[in-house]
Structure formats: structure tokens, C-alpha cells
C-alpha atoms as a PDB file:
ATOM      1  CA  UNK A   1     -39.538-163.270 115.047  1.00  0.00           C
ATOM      2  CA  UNK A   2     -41.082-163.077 111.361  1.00  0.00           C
ATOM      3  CA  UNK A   3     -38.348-160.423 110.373  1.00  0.00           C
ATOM      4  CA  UNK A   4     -35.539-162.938 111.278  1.00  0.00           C
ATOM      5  CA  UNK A   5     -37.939-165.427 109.461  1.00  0.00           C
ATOM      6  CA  UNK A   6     -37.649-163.506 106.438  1.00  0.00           C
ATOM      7  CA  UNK A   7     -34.076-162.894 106.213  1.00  0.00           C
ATOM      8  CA  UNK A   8     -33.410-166.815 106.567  1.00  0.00           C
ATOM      9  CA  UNK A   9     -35.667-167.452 103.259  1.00  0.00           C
ATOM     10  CA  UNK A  10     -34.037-164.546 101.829  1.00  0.00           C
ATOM     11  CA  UNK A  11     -30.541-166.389 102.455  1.00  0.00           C
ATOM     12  CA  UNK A  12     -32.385-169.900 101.529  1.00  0.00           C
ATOM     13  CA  UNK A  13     -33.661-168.204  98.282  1.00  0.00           C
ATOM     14  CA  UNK A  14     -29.979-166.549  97.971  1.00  0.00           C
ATOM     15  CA  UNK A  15     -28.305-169.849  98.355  1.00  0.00           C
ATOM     16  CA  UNK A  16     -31.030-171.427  95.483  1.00  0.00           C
ATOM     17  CA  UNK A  17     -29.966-169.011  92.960  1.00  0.00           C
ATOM     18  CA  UNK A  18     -26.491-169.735  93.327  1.00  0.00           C
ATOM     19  CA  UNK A  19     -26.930-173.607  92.925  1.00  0.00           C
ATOM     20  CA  UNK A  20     -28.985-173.188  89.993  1.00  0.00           C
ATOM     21  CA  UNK A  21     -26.551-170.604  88.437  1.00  0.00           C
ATOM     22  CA  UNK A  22     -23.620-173.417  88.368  1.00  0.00           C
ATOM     23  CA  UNK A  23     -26.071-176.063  87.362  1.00  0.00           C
ATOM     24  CA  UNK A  24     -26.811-173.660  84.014  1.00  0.00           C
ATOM     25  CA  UNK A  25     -23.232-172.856  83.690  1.00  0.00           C
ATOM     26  CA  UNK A  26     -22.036-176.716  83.451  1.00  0.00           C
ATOM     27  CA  UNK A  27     -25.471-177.773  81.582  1.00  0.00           C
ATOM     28  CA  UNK A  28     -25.885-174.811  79.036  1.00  0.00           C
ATOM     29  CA  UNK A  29     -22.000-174.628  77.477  1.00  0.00           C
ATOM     30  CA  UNK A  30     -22.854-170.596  77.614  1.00  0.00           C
ATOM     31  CA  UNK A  31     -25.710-170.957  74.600  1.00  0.00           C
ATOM     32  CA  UNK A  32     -28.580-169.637  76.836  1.00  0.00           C
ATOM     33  CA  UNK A  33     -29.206-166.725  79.165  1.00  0.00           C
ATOM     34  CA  UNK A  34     -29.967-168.590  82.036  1.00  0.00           C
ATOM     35  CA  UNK A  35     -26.827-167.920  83.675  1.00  0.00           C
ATOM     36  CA  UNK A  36     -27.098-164.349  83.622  1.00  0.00           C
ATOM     37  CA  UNK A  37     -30.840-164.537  84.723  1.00  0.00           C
ATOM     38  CA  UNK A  38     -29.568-166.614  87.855  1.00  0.00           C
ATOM     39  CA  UNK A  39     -26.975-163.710  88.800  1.00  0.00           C
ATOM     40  CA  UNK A  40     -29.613-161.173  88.390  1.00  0.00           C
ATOM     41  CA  UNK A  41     -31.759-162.881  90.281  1.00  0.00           C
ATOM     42  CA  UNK A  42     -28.757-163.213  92.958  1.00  0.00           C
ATOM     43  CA  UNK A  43     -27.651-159.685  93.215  1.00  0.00           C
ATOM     44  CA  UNK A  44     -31.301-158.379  93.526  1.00  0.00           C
ATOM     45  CA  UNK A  45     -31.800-160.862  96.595  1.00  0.00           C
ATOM     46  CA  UNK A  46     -28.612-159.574  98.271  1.00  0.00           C
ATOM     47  CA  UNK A  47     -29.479-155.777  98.019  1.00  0.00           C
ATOM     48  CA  UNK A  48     -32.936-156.662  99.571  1.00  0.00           C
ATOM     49  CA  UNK A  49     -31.335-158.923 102.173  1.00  0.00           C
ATOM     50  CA  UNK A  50     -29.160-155.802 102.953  1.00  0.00           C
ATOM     51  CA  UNK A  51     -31.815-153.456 103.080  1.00  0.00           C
ATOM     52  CA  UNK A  52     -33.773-155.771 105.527  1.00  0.00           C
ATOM     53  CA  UNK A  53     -30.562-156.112 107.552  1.00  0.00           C
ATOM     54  CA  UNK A  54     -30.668-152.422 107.984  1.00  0.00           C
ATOM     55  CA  UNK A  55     -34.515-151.805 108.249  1.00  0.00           C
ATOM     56  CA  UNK A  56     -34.358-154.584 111.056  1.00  0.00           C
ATOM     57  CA  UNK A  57     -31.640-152.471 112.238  1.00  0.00           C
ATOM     58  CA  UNK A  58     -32.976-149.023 112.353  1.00  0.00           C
ATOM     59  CA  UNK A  59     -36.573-150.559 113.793  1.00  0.00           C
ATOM     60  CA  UNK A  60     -34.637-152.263 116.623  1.00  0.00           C
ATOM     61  CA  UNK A  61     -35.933-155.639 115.117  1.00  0.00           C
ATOM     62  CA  UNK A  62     -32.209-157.057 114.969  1.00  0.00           C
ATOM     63  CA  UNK A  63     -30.236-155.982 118.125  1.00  0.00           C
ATOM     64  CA  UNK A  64     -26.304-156.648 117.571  1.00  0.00           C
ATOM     65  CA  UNK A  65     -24.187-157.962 120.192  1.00  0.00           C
ATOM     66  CA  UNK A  66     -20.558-158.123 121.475  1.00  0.00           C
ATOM     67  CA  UNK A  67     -18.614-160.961 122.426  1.00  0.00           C
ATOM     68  CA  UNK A  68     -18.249-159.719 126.427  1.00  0.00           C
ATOM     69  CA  UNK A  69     -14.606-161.120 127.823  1.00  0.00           C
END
């Protein structure tokens, strides 16, 4: 239950980035780094949201399922 804990604040944290990236882009007219710091911080939280998909994966934490007809 923590691990799927953990990938929801990852997404919350995800989601927070990208908010505060278009709040810089409209406030800062492209004078500060802020912006850049904001997508950085973005693309490092997806690439450890996807390795925790497939660590949760591998360790049988996260068990996919089929729609059955």
C-alpha cells in the first residue's frame, strides 16, 4: 500500500512542478531561470515515477490487469 502511496505524491509532486512552471513562464517574461529549473525538476520526477512503476512491477508490488469481456 505505501508503494502505491508513493507513486500518487510522485504524480502530486509531478503535477506541482508543472503549475509552477506556467506560473514562472507568464510571471517572469523569460528574464529568470525559473522556468527551466521547473522542467528539470519535472523530467527528473517522471524518470523516477517510471522507475518506481517498473520496480513495483518487477517486485509484484503493482499487479496489472485486463479488462475481462
Amino acid at each position: 500500500m505505501w508503494f502505491k502511496v508513493l507513486i500518487i505524491i510522485n504524480l502530486a509532486l509531478i503535477l506541482i512542478s508543472l503549475v509552477s512552471g506556467v506560473f514562472f513562464l507568464a510571471k517572469d517574461n523569460g528574464k529568470s531561470n525559473r522556468v527551466l529549473n521547473s522542467l528539470t525538476t519535472r523530467v527528473a520526477l517522471s524518470v523516477f515515477l517510471i522507475c518506481l512503476l517498473m520496480v513495483g512491477y518487477f517486485t509484484g508490488q503493482i499487479v496489472p490487469h485486463g479488462v475481462v469481456p
